[in-house]
PDB file of N, CA and C in Angstrom:
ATOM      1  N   UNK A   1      61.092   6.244   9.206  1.00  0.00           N
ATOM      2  CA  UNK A   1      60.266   6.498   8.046  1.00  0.00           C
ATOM      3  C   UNK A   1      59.008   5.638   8.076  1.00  0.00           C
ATOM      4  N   UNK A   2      58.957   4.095   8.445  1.00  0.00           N
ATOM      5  CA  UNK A   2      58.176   3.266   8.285  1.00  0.00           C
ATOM      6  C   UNK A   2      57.105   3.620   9.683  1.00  0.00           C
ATOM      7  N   UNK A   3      57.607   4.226  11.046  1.00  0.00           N
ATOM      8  CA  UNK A   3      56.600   4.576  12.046  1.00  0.00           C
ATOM      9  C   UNK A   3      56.383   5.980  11.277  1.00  0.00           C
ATOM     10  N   UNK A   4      56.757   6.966  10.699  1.00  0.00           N
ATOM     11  CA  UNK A   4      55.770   7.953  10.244  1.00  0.00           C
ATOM     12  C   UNK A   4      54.797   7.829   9.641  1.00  0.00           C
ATOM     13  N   UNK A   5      55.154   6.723   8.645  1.00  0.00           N
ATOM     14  CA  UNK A   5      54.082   6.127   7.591  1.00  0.00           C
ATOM     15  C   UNK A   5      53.013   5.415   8.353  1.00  0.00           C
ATOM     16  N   UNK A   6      53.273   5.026   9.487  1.00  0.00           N
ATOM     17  CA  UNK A   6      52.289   4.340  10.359  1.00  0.00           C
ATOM     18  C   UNK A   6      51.162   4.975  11.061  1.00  0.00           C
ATOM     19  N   UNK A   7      52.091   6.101  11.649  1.00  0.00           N
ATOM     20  CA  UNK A   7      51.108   6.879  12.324  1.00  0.00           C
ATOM     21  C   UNK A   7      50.098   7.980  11.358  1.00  0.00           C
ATOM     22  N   UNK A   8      50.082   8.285  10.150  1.00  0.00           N
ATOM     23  CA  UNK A   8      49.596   8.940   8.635  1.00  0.00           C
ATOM     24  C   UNK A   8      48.622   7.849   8.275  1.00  0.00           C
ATOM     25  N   UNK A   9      48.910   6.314   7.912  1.00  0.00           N
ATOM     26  CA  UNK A   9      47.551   5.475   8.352  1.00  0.00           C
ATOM     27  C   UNK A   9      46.737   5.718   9.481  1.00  0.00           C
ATOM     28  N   UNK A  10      47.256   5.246  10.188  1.00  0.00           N
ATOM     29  CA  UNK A  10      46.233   5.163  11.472  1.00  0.00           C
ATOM     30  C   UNK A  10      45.737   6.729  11.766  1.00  0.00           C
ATOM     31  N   UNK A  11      46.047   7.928  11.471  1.00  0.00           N
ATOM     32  CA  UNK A  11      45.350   9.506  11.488  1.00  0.00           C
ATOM     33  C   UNK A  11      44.496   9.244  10.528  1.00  0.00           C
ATOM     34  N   UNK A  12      44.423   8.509   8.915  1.00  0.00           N
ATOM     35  CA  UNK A  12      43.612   8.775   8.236  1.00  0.00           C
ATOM     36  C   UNK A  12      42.484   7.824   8.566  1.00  0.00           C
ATOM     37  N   UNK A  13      42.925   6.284   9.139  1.00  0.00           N
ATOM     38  CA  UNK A  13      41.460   5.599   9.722  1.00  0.00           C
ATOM     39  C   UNK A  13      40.956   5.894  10.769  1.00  0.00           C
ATOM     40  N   UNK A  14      41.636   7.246  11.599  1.00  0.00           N
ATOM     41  CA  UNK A  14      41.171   7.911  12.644  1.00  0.00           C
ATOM     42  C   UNK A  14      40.203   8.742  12.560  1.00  0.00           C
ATOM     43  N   UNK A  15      40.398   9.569  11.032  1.00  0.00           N
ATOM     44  CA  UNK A  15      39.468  10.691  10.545  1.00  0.00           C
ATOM     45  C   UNK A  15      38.491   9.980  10.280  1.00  0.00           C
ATOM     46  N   UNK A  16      38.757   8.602   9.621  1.00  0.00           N
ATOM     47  CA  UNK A  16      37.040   8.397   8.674  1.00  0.00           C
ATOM     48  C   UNK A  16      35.648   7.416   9.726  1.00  0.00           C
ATOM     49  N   UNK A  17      36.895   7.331  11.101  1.00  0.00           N
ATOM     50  CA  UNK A  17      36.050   6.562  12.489  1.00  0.00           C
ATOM     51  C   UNK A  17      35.115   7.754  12.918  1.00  0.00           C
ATOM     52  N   UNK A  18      35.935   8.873  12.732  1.00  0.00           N
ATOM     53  CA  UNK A  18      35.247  10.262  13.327  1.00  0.00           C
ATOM     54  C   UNK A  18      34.226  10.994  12.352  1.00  0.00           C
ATOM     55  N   UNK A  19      34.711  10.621  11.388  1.00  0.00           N
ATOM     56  CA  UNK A  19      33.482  11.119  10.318  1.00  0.00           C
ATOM     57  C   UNK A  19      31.773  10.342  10.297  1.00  0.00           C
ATOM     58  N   UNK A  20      32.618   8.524  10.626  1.00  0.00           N
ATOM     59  CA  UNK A  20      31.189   8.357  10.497  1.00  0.00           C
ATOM     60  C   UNK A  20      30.135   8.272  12.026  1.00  0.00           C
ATOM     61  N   UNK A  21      31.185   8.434  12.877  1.00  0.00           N
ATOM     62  CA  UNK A  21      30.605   8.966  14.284  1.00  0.00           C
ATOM     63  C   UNK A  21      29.552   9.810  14.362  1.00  0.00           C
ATOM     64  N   UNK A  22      30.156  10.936  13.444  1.00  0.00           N
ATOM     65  CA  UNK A  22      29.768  12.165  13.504  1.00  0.00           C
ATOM     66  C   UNK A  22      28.137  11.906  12.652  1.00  0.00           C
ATOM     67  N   UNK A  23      28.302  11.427  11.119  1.00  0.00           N
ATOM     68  CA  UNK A  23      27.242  11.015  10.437  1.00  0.00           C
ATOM     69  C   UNK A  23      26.039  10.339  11.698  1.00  0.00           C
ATOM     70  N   UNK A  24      26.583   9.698  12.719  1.00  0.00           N
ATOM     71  CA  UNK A  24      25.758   8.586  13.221  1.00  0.00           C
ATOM     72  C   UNK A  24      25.463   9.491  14.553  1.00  0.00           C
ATOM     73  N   UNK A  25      25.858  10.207  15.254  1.00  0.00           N
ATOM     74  CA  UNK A  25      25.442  11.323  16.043  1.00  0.00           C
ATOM     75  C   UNK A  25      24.398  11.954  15.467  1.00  0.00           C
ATOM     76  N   UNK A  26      24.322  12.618  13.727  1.00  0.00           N
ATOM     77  CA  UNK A  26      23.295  13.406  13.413  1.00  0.00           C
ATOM     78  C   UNK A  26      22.294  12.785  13.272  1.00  0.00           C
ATOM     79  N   UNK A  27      22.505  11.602  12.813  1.00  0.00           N
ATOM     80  CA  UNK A  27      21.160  10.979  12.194  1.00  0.00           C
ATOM     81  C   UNK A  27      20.676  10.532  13.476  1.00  0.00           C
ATOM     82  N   UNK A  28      21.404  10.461  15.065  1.00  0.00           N
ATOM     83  CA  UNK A  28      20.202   9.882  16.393  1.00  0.00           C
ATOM     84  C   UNK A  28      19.618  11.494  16.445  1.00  0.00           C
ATOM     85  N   UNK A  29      20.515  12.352  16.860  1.00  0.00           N
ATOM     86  CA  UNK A  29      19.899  13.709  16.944  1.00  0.00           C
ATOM     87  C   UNK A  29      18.475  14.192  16.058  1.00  0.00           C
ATOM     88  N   UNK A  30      18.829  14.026  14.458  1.00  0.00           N
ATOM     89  CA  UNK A  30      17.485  14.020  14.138  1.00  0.00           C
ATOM     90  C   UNK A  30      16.293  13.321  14.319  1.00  0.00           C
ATOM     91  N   UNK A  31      16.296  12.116  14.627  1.00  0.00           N
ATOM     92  CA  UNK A  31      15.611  11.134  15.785  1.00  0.00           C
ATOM     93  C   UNK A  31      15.031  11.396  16.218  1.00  0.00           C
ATOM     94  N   UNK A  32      15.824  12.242  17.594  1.00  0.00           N
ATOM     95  CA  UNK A  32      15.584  12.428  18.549  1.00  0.00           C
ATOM     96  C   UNK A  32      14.342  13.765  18.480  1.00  0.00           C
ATOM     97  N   UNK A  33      14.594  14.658  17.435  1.00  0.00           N
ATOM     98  CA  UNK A  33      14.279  15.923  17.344  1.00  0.00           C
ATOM     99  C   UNK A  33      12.982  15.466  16.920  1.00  0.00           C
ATOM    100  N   UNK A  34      12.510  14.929  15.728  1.00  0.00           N
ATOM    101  CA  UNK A  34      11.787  14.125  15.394  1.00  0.00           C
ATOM    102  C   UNK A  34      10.481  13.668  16.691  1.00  0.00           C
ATOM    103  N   UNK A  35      11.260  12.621  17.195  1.00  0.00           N
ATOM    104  CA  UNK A  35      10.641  12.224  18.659  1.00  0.00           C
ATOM    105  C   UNK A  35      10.029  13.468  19.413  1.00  0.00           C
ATOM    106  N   UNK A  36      11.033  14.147  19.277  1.00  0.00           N
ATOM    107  CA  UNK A  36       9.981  15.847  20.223  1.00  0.00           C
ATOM    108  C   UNK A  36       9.222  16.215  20.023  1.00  0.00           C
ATOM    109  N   UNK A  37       9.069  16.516  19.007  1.00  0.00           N
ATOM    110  CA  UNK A  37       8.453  17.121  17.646  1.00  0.00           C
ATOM    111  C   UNK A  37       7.322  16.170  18.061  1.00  0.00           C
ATOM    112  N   UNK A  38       7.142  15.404  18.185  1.00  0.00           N
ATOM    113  CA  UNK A  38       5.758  14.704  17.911  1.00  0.00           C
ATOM    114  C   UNK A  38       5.243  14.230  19.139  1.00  0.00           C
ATOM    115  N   UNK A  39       6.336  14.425  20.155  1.00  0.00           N
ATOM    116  CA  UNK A  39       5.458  14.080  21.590  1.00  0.00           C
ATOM    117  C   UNK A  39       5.001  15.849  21.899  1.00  0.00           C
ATOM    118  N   UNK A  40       5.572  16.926  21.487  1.00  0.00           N
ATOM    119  CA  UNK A  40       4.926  17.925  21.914  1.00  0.00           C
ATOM    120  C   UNK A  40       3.879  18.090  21.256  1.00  0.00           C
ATOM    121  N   UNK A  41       3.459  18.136  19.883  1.00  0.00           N
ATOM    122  CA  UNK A  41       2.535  17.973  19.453  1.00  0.00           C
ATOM    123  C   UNK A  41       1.072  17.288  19.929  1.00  0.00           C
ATOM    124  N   UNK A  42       1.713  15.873  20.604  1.00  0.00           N
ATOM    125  CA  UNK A  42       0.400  15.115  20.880  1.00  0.00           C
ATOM    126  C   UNK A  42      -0.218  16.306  22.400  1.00  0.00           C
ATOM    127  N   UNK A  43       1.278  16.302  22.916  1.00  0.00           N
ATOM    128  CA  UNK A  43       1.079  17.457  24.038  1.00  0.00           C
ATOM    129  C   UNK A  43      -0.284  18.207  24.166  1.00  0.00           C
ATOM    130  N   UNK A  44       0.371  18.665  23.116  1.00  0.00           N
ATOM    131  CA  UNK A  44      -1.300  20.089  22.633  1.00  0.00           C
ATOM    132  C   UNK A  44      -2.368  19.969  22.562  1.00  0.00           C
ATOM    133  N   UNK A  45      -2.950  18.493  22.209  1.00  0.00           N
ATOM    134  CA  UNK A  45      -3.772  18.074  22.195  1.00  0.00           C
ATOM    135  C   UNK A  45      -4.891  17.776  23.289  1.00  0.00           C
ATOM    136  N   UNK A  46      -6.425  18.217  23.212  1.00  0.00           N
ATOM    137  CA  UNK A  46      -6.732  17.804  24.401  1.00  0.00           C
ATOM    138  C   UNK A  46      -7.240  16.336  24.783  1.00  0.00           C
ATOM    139  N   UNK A  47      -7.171  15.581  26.184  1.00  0.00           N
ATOM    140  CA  UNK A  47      -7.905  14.949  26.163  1.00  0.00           C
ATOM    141  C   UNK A  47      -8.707  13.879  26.123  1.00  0.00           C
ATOM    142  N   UNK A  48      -9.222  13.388  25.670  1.00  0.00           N
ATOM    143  CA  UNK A  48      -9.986  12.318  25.273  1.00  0.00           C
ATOM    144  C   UNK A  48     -10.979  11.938  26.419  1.00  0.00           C
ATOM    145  N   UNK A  49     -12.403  11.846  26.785  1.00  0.00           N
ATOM    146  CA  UNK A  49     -13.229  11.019  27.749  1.00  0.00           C
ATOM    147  C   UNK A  49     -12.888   9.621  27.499  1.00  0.00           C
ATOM    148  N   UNK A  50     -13.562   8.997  28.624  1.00  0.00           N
ATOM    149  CA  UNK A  50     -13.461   7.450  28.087  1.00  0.00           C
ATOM    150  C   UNK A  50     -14.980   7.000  27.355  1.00  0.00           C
ATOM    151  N   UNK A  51     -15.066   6.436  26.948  1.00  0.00           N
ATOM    152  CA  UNK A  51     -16.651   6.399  26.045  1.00  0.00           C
ATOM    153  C   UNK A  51     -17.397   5.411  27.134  1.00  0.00           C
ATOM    154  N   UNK A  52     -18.485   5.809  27.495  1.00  0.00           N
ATOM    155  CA  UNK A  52     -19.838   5.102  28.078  1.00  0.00           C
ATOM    156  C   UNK A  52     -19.620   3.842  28.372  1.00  0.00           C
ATOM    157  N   UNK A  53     -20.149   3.287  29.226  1.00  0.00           N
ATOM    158  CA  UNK A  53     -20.501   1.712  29.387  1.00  0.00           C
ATOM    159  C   UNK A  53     -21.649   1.425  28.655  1.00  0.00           C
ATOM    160  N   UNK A  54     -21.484   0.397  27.912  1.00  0.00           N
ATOM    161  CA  UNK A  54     -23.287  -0.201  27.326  1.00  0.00           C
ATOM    162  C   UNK A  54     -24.216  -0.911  28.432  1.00  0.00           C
ATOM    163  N   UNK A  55     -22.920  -1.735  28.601  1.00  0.00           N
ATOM    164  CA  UNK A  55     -23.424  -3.021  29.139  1.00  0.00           C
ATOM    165  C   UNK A  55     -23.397  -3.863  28.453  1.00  0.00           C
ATOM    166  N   UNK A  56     -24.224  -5.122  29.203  1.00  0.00           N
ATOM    167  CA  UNK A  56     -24.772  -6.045  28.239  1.00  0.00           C
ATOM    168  C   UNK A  56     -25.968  -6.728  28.930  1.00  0.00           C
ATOM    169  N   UNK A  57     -26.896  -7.647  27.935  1.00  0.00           N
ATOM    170  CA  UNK A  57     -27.797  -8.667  28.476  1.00  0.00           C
ATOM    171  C   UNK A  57     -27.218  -9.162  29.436  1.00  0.00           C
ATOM    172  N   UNK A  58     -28.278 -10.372  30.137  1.00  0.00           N
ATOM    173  CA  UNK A  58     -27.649 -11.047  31.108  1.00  0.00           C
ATOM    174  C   UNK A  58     -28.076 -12.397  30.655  1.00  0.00           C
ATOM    175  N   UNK A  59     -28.227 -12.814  29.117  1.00  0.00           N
ATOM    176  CA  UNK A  59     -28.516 -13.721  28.504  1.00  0.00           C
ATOM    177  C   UNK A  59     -27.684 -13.928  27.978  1.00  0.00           C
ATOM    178  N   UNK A  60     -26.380 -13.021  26.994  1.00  0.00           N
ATOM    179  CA  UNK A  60     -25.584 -12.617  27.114  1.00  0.00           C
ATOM    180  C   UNK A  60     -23.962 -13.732  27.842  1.00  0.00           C
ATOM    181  N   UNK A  61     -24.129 -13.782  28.820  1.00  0.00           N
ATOM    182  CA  UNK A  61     -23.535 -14.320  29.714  1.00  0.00           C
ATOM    183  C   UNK A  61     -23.688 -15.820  29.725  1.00  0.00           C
ATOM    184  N   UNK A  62     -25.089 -15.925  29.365  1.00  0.00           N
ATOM    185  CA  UNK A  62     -24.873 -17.312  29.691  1.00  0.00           C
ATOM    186  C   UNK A  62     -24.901 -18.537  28.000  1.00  0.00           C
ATOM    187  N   UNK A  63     -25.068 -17.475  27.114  1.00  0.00           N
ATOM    188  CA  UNK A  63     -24.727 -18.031  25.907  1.00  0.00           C
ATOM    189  C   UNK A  63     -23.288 -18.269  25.883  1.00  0.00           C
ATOM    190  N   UNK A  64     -22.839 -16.866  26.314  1.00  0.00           N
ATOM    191  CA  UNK A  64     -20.902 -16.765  26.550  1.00  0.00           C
ATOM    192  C   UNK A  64     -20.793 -18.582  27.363  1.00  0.00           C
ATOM    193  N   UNK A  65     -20.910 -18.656  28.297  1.00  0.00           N
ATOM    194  CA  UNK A  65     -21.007 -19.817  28.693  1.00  0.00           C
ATOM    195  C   UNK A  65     -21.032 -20.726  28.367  1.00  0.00           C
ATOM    196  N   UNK A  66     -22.205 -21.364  26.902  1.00  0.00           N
ATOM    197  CA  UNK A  66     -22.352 -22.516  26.385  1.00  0.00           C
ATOM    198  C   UNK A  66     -21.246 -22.302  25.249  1.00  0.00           C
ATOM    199  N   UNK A  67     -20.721 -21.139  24.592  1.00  0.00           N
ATOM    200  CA  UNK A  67     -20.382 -20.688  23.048  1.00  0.00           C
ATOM    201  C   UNK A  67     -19.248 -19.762  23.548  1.00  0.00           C
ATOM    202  N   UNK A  68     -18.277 -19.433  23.365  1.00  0.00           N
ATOM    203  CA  UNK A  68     -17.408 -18.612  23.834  1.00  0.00           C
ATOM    204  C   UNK A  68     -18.009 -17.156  22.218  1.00  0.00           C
ATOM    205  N   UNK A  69     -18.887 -16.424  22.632  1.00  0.00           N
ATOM    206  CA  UNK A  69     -18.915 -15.477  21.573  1.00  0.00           C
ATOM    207  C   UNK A  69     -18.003 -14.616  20.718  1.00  0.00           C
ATOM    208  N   UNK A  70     -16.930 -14.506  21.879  1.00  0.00           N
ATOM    209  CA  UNK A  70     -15.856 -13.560  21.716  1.00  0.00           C
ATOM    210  C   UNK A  70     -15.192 -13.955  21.152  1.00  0.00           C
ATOM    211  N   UNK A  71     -14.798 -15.424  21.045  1.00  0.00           N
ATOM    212  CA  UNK A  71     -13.811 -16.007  19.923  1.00  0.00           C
ATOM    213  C   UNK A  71     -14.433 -15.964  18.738  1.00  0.00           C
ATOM    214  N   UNK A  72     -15.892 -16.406  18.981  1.00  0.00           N
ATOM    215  CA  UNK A  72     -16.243 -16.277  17.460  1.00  0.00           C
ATOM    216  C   UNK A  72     -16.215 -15.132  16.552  1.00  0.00           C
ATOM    217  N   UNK A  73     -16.928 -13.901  17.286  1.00  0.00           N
ATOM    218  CA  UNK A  73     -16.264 -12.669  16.547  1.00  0.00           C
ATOM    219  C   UNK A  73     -15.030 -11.954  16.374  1.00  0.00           C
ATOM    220  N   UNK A  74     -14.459 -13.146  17.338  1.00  0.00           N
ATOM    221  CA  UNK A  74     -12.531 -12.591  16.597  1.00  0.00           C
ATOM    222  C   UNK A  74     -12.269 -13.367  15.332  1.00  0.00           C
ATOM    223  N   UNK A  75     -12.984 -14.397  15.439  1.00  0.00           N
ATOM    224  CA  UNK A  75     -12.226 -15.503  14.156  1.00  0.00           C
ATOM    225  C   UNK A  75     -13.259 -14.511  12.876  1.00  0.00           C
ATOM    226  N   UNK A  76     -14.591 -14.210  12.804  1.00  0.00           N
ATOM    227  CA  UNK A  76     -14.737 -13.589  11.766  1.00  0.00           C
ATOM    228  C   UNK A  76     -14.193 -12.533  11.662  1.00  0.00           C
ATOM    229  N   UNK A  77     -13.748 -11.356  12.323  1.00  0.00           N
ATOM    230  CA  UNK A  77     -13.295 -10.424  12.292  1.00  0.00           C
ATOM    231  C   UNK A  77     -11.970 -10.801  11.177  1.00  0.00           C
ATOM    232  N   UNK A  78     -11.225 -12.088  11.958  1.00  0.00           N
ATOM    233  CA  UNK A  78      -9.834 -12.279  10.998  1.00  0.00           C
ATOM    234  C   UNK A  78     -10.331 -12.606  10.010  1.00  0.00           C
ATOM    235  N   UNK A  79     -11.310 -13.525   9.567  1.00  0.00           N
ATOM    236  CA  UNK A  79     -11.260 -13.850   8.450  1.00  0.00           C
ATOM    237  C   UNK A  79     -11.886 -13.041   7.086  1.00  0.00           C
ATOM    238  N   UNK A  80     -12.681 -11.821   7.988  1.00  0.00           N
ATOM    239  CA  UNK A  80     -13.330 -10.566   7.258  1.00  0.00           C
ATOM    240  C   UNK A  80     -11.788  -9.563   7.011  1.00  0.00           C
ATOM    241  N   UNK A  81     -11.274  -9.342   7.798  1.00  0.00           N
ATOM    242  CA  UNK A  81      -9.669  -8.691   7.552  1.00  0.00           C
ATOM    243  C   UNK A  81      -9.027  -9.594   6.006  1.00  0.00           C
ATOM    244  N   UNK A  82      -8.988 -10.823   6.510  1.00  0.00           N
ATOM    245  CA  UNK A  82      -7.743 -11.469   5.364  1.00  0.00           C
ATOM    246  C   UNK A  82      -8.666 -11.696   3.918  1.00  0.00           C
ATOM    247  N   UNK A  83     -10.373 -11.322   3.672  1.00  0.00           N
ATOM    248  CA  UNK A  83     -10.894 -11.300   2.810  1.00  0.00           C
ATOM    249  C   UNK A  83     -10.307 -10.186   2.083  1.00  0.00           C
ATOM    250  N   UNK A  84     -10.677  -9.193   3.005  1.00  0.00           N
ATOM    251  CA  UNK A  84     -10.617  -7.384   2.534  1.00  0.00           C
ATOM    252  C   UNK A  84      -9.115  -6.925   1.365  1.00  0.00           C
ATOM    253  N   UNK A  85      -8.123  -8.082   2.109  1.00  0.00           N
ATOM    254  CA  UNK A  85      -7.098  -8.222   2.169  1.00  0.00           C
ATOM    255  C   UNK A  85      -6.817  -8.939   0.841  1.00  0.00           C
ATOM    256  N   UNK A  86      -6.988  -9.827   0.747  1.00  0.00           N
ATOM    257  CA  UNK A  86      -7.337 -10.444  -0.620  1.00  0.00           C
ATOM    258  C   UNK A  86      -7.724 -10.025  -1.686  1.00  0.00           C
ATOM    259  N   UNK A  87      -8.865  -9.108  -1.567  1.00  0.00           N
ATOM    260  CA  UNK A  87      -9.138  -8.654  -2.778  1.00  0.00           C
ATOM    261  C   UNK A  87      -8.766  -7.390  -3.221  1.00  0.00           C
ATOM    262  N   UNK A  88      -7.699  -6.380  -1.887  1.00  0.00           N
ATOM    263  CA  UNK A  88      -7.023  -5.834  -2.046  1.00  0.00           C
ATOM    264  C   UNK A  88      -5.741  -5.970  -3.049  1.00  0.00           C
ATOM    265  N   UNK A  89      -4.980  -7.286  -2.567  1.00  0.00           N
ATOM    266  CA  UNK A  89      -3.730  -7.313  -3.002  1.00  0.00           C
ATOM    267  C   UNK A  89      -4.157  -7.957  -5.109  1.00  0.00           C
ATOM    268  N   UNK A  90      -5.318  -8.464  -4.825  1.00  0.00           N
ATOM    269  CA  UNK A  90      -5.773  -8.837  -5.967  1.00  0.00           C
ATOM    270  C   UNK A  90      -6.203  -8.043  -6.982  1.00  0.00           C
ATOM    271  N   UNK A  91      -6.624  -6.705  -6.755  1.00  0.00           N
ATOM    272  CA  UNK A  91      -6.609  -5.791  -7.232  1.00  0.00           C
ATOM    273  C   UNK A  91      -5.371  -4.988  -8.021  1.00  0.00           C
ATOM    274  N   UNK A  92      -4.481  -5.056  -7.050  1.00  0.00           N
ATOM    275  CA  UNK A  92      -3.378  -4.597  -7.566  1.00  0.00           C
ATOM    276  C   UNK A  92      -2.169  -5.029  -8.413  1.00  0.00           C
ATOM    277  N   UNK A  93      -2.719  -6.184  -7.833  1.00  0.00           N
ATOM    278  CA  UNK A  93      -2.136  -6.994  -8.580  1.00  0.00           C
ATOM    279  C   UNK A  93      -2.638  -6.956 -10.639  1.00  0.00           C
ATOM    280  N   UNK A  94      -3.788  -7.077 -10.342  1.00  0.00           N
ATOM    281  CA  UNK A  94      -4.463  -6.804 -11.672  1.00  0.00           C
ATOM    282  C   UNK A  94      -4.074  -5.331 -12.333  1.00  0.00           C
ATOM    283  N   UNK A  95      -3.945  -4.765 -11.807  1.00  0.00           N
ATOM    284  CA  UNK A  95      -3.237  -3.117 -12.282  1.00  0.00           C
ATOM    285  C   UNK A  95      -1.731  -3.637 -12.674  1.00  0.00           C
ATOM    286  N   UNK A  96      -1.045  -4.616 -12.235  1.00  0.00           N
ATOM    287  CA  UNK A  96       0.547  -4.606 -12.493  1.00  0.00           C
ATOM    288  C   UNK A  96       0.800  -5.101 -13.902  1.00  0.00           C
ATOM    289  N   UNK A  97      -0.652  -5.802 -13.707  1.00  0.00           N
ATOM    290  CA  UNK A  97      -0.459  -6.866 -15.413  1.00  0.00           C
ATOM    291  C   UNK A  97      -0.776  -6.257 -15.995  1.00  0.00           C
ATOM    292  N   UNK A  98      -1.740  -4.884 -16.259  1.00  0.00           N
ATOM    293  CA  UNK A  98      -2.472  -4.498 -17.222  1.00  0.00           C
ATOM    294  C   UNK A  98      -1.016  -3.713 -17.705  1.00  0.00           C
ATOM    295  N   UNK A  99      -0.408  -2.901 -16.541  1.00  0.00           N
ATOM    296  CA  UNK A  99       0.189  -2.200 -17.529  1.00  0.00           C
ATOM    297  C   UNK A  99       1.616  -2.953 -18.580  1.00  0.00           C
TER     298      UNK A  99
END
């Protein structure tokens, strides 16, 4: 009696291993479908050139030299981002209080 009762547990934590298998199979499958879905799409698409060379001065170069330029317009770049950013979240912030 007590191994029937055993094996009636272990079938019912058998079913609910397989149930959520099953849950966890659909949800990669839709994923996956998902994933298709959007690499065929880009598929279709044509294209792209690569855009022009400018160039640059050759004065250019040797400022780079004394001044690293490129850092400098990364550090404003960040600090023009975390402005934008600021008065973004500050904004909304002001909408949370009003209401």
């Amino acid at each position: 009696m007590i191994a029937a009762l055993g094996w009636i547990v272990t079938g019912v934590t058998t079913i609910g291993s397989y149930v959520l298998w099953a849950l966890e199979t659909f949800v990669n499958a839709v994923g996956v479908a998902v994933i298709a879905a959007y690499t065929a799409a880009l598929a279709l698409l044509p294209s792209m050139p690569d855009a022009p060379s400018l160039g640059h001065p050759a004065w250019l170069d040797w400022l780079s030299w004394f001044y690293p330029v490129g850092d400098l317009l990364a550090g404003l770049t960040t600090m023009v981002t975390m402005w934008i950013t600021f008065l973004a979240v500050r904004y909304v912030l002001r909408l949370v209080r009003a209401l």
